[in-house]
PDB file of N, CA and C in Angstrom:
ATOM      1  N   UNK A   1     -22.248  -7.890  30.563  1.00  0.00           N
ATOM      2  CA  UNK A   1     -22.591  -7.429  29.238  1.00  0.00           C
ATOM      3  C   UNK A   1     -23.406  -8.535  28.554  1.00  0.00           C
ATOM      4  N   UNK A   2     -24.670  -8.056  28.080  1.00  0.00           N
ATOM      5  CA  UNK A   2     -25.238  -9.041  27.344  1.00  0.00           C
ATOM      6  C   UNK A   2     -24.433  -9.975  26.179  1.00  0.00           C
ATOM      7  N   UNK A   3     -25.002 -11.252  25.851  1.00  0.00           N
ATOM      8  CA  UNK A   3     -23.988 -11.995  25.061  1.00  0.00           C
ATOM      9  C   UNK A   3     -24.506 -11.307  23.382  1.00  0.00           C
ATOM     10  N   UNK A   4     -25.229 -10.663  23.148  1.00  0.00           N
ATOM     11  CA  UNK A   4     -25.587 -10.420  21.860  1.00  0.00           C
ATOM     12  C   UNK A   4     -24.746  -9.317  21.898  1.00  0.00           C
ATOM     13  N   UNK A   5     -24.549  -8.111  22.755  1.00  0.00           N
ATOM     14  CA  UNK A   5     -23.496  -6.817  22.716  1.00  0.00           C
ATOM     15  C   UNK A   5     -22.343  -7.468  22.352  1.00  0.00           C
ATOM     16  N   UNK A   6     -22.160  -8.185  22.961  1.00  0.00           N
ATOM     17  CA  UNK A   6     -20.464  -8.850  22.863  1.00  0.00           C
ATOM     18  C   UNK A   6     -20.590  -9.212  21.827  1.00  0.00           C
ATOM     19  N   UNK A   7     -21.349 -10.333  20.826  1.00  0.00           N
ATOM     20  CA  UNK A   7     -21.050 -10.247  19.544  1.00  0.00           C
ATOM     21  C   UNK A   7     -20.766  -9.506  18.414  1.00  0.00           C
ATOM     22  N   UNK A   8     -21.746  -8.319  19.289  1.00  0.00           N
ATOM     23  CA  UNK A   8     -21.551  -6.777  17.700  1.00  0.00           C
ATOM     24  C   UNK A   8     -20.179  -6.498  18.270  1.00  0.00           C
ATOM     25  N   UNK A   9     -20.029  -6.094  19.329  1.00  0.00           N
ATOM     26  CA  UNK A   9     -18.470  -5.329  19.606  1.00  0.00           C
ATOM     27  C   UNK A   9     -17.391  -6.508  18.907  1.00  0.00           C
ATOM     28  N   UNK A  10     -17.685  -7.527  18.758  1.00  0.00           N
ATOM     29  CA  UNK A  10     -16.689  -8.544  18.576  1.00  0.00           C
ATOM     30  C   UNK A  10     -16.558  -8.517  16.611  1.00  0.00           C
ATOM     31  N   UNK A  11     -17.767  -8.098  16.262  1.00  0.00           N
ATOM     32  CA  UNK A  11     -17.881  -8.073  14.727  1.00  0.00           C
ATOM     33  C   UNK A  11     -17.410  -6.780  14.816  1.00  0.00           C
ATOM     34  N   UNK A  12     -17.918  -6.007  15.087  1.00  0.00           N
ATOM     35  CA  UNK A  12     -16.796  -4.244  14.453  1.00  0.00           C
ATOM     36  C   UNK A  12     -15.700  -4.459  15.098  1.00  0.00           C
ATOM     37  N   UNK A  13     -14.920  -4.604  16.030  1.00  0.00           N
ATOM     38  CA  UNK A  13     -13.559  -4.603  16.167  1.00  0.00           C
ATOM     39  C   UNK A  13     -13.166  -5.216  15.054  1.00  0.00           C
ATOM     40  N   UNK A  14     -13.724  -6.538  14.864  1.00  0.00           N
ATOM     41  CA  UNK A  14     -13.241  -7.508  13.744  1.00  0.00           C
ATOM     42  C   UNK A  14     -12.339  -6.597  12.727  1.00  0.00           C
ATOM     43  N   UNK A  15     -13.758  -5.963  12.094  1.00  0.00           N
ATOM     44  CA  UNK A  15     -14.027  -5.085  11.488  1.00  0.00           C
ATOM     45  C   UNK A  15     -13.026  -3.955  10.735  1.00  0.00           C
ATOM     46  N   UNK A  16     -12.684  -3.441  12.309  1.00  0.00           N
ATOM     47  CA  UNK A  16     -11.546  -2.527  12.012  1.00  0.00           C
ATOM     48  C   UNK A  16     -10.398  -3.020  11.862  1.00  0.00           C
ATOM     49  N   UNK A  17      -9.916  -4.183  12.539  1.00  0.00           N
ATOM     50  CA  UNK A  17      -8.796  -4.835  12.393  1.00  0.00           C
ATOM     51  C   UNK A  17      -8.594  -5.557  10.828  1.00  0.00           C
ATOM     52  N   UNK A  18      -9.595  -5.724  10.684  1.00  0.00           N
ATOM     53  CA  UNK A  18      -9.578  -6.610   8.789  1.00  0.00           C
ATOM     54  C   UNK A  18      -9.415  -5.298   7.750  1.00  0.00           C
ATOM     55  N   UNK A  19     -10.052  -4.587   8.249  1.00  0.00           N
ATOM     56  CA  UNK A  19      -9.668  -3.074   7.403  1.00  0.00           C
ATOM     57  C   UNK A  19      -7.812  -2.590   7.308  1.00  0.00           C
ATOM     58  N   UNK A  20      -7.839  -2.875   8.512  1.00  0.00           N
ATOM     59  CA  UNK A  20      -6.253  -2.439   8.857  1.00  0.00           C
ATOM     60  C   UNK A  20      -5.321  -3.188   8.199  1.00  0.00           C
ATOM     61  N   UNK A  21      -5.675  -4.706   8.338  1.00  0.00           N
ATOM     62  CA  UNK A  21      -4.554  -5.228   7.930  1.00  0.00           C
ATOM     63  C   UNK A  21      -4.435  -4.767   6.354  1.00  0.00           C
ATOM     64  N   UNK A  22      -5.152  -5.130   4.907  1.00  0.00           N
ATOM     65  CA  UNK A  22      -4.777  -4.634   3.916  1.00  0.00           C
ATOM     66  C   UNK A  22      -3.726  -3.124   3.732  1.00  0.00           C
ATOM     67  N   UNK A  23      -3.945  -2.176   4.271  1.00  0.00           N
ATOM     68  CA  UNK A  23      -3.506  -0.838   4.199  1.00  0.00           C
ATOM     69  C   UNK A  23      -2.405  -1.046   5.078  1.00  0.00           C
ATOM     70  N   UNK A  24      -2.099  -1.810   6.202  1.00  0.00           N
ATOM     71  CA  UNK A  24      -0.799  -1.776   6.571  1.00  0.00           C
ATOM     72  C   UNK A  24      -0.283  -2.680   5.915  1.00  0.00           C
ATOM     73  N   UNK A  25      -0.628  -3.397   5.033  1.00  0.00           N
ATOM     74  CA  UNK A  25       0.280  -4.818   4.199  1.00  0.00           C
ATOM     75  C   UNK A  25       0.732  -4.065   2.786  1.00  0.00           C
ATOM     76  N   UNK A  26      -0.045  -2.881   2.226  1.00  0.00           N
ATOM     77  CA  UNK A  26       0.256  -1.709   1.169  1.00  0.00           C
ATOM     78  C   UNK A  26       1.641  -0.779   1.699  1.00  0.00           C
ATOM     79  N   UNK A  27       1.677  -0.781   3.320  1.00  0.00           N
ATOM     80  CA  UNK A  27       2.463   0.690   3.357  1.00  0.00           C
ATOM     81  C   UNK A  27       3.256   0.095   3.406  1.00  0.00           C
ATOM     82  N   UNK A  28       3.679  -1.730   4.168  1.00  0.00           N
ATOM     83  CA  UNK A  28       5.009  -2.276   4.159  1.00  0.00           C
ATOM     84  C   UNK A  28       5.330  -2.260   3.092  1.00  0.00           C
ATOM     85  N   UNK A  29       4.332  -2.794   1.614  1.00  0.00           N
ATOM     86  CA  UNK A  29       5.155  -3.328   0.450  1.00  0.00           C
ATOM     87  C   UNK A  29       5.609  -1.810  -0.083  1.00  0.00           C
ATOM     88  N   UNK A  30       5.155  -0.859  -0.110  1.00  0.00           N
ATOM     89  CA  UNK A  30       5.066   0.429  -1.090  1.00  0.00           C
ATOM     90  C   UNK A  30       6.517   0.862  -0.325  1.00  0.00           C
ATOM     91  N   UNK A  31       6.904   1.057   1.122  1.00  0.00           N
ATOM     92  CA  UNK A  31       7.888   1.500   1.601  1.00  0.00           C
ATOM     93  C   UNK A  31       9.115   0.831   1.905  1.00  0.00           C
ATOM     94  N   UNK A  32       8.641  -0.482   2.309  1.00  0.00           N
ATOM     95  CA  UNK A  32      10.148  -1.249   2.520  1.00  0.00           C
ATOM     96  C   UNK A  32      10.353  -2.343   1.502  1.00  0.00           C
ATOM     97  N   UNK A  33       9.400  -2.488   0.441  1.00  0.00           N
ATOM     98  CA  UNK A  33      10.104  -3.354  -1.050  1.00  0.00           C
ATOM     99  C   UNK A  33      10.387  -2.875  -1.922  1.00  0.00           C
ATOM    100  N   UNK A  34      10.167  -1.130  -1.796  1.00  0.00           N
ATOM    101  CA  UNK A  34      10.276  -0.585  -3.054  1.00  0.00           C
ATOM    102  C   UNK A  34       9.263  -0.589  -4.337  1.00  0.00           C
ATOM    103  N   UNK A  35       8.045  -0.959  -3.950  1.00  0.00           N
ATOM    104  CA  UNK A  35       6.778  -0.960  -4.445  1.00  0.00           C
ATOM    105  C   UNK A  35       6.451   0.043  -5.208  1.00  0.00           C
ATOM    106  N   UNK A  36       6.466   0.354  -6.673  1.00  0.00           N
ATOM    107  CA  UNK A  36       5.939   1.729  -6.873  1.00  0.00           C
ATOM    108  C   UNK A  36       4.772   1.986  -7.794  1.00  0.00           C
ATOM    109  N   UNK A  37       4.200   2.901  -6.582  1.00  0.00           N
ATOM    110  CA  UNK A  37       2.940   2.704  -7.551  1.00  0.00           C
ATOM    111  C   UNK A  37       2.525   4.301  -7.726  1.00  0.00           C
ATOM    112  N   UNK A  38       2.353   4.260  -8.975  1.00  0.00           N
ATOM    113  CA  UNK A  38       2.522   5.805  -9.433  1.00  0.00           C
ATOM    114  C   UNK A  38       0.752   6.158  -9.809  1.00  0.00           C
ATOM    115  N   UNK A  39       0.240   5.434 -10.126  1.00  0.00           N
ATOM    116  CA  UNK A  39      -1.253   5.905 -10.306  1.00  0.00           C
ATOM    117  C   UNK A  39      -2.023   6.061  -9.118  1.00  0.00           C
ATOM    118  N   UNK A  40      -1.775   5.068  -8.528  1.00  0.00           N
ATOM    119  CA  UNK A  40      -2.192   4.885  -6.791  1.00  0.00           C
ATOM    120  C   UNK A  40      -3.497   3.833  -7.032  1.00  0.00           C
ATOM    121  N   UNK A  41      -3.375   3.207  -8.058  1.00  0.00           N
ATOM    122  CA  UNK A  41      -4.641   1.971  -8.133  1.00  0.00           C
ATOM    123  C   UNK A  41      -4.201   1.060  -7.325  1.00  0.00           C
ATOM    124  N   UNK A  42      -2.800   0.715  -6.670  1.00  0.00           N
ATOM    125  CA  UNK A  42      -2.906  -0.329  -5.570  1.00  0.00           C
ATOM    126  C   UNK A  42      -3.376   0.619  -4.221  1.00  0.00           C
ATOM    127  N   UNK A  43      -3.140   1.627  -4.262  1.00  0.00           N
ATOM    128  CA  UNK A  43      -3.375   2.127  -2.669  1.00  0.00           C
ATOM    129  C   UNK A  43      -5.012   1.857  -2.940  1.00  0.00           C
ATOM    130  N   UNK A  44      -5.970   1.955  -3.896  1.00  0.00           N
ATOM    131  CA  UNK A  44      -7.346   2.296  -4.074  1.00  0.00           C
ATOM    132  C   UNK A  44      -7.731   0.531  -3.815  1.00  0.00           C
ATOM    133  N   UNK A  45      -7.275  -0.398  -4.430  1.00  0.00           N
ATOM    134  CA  UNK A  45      -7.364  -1.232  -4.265  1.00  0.00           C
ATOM    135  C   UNK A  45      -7.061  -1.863  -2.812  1.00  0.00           C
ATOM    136  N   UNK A  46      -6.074  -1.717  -2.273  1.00  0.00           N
ATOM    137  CA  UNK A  46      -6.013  -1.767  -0.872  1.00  0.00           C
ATOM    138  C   UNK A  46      -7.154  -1.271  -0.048  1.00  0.00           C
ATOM    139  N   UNK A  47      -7.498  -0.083  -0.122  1.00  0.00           N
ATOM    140  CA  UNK A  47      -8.440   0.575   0.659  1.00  0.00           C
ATOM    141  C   UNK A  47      -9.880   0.540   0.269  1.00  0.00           C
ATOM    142  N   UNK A  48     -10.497   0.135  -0.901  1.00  0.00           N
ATOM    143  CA  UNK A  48     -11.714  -0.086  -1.905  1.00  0.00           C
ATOM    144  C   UNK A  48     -12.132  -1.817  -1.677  1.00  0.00           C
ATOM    145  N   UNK A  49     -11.168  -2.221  -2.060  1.00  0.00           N
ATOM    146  CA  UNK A  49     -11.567  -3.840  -2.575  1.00  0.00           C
ATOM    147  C   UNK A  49     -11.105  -4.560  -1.340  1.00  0.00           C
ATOM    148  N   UNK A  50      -9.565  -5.014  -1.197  1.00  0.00           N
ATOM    149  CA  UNK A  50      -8.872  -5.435  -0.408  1.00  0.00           C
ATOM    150  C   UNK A  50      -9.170  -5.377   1.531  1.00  0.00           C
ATOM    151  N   UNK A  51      -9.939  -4.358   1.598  1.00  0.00           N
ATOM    152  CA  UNK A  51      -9.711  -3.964   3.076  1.00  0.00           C
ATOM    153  C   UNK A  51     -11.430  -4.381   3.355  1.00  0.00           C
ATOM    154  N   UNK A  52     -12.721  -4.188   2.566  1.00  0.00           N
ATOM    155  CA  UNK A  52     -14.139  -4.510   2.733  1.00  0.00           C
ATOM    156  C   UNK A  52     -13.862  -5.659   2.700  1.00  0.00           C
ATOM    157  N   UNK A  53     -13.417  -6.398   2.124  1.00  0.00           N
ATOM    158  CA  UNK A  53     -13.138  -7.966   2.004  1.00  0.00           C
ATOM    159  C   UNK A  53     -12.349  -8.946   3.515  1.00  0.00           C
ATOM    160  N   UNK A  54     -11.384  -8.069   3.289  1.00  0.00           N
ATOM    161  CA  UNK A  54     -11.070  -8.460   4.649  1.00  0.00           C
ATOM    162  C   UNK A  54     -11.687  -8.605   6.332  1.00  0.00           C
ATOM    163  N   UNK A  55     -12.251  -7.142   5.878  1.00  0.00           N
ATOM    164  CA  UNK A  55     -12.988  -6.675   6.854  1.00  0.00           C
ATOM    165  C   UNK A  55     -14.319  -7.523   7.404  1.00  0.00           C
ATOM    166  N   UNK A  56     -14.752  -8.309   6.450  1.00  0.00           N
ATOM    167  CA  UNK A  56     -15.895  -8.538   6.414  1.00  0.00           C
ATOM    168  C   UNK A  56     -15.453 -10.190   7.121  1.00  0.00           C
ATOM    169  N   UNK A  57     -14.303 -10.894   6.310  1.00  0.00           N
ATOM    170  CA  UNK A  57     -14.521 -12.016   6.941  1.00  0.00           C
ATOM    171  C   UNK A  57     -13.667 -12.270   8.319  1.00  0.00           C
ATOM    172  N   UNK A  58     -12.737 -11.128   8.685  1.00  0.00           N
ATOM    173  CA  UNK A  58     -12.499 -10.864   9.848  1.00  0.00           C
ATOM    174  C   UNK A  58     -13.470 -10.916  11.194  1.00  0.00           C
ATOM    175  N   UNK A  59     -14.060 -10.240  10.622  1.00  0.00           N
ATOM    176  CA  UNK A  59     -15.387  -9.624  11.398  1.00  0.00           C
ATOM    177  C   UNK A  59     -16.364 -10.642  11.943  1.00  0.00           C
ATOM    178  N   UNK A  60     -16.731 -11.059  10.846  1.00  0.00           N
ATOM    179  CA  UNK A  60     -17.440 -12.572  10.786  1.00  0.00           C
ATOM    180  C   UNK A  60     -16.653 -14.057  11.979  1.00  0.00           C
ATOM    181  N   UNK A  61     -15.660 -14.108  11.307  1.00  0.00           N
ATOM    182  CA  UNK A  61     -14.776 -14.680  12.384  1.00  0.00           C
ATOM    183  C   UNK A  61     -14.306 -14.352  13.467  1.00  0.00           C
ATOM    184  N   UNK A  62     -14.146 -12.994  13.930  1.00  0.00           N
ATOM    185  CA  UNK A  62     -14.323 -12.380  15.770  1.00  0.00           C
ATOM    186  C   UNK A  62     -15.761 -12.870  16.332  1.00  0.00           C
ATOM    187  N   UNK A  63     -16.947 -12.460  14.985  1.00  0.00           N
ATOM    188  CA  UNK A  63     -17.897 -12.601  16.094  1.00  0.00           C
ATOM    189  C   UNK A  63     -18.085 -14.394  16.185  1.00  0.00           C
ATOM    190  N   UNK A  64     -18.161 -14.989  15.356  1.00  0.00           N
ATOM    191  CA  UNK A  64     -18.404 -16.424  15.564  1.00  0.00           C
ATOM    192  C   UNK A  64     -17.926 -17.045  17.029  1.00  0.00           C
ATOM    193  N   UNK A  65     -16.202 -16.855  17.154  1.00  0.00           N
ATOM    194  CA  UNK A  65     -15.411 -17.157  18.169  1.00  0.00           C
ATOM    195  C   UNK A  65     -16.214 -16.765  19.440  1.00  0.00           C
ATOM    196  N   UNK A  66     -16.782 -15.474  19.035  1.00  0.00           N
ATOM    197  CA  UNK A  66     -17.207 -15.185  20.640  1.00  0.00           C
ATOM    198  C   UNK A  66     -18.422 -15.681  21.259  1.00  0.00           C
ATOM    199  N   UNK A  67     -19.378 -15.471  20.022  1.00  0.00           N
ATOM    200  CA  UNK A  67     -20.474 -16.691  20.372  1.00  0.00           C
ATOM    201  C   UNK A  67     -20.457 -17.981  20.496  1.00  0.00           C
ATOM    202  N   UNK A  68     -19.518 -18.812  20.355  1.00  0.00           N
ATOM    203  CA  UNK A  68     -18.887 -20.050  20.288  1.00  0.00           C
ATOM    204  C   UNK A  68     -18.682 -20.121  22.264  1.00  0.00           C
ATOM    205  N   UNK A  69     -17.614 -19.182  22.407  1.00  0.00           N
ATOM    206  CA  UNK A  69     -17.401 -18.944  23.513  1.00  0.00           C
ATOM    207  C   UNK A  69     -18.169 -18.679  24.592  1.00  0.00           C
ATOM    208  N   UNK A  70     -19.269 -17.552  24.338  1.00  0.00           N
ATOM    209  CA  UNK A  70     -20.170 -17.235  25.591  1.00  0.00           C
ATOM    210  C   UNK A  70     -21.265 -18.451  25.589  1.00  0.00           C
ATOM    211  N   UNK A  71     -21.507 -18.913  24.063  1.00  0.00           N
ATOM    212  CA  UNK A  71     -22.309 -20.491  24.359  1.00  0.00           C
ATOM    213  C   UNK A  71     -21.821 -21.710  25.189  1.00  0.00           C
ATOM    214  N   UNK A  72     -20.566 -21.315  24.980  1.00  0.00           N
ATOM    215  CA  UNK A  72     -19.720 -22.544  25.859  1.00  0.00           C
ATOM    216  C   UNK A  72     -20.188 -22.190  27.181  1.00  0.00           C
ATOM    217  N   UNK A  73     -19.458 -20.621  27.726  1.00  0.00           N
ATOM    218  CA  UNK A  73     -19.653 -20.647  29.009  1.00  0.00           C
ATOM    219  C   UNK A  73     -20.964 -20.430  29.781  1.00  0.00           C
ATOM    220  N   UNK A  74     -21.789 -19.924  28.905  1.00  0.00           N
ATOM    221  CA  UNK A  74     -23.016 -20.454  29.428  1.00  0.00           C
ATOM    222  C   UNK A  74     -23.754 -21.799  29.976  1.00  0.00           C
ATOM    223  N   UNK A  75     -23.435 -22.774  28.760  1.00  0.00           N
ATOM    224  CA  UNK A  75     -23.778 -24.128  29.303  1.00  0.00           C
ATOM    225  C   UNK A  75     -23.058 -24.812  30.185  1.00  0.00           C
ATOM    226  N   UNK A  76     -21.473 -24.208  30.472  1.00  0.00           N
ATOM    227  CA  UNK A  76     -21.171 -24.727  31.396  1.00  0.00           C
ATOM    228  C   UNK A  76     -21.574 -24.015  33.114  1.00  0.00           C
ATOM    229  N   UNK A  77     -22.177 -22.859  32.650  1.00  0.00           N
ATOM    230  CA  UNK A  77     -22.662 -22.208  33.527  1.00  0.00           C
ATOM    231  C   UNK A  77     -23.987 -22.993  34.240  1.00  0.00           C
ATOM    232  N   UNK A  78     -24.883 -23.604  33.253  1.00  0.00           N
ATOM    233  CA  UNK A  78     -26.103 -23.927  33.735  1.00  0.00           C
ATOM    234  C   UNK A  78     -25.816 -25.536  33.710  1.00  0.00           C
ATOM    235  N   UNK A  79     -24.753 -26.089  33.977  1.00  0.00           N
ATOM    236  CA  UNK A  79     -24.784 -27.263  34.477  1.00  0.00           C
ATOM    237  C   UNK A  79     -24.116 -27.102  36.018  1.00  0.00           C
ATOM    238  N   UNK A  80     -23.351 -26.278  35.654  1.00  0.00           N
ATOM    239  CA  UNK A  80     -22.616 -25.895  37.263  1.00  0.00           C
ATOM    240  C   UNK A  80     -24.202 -25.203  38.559  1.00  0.00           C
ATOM    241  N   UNK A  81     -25.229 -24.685  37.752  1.00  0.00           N
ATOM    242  CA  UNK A  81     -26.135 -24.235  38.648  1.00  0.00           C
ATOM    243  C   UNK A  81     -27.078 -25.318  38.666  1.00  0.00           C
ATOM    244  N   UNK A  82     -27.331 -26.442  37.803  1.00  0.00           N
ATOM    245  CA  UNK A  82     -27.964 -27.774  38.100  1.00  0.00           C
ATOM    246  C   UNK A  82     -26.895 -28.582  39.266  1.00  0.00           C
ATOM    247  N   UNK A  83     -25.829 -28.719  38.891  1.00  0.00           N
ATOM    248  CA  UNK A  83     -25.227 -29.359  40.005  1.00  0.00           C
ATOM    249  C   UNK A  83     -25.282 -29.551  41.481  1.00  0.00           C
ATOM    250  N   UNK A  84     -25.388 -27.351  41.341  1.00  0.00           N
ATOM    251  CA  UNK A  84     -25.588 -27.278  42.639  1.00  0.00           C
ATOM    252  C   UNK A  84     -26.556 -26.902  43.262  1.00  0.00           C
ATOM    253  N   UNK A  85     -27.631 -26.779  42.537  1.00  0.00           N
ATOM    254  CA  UNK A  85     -29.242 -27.481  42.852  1.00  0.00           C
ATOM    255  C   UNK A  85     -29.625 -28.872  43.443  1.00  0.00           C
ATOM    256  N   UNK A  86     -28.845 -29.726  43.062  1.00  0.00           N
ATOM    257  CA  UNK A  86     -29.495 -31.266  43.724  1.00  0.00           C
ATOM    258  C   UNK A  86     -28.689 -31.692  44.694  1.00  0.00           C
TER     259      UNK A  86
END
């Protein structure tokens, strides 16, 4: 897989996972603390504000890691094929 594919797949997974966490951190507090929210401006907030935010620097941080990574193993790739060139 090209190393630039792997970065987008690595930013939208991010993605979805940074989305997720806010809205599952809403259903724990709303259901098992007794959270009540009667207008539903925290659920909107969870899912509006809370979850793009997340999402975004989630995302950002999957893909970094992975380009970090395939840069690594690349250069260790092209010293291992200089090596065994000479």
């Amino acid at each position: 897989m090209p190393r630039a594919l792997r970065i987008v797949v690595a930013f939208v997974l991010g993605l979805i996972a940074g989305e997720a966490v806010p809205i599952v951190g809403y259903i724990i507090a709303t259901t098992y603390f007794g959270v009540f929210d009667r207008d539903g401006g925290g659920a909107m907030g969870a899912i509006f504000i809370m979850g793009p935010a997340c999402a975004l620097v989630v995302g950002t941080v999957a893909a970094i890691i992975v380009a970090r990574r395939s840069a690594k193993a690349r250069s260790e790739a092209q010293i291992a094929d200089a090596d065994s060139a000479a």
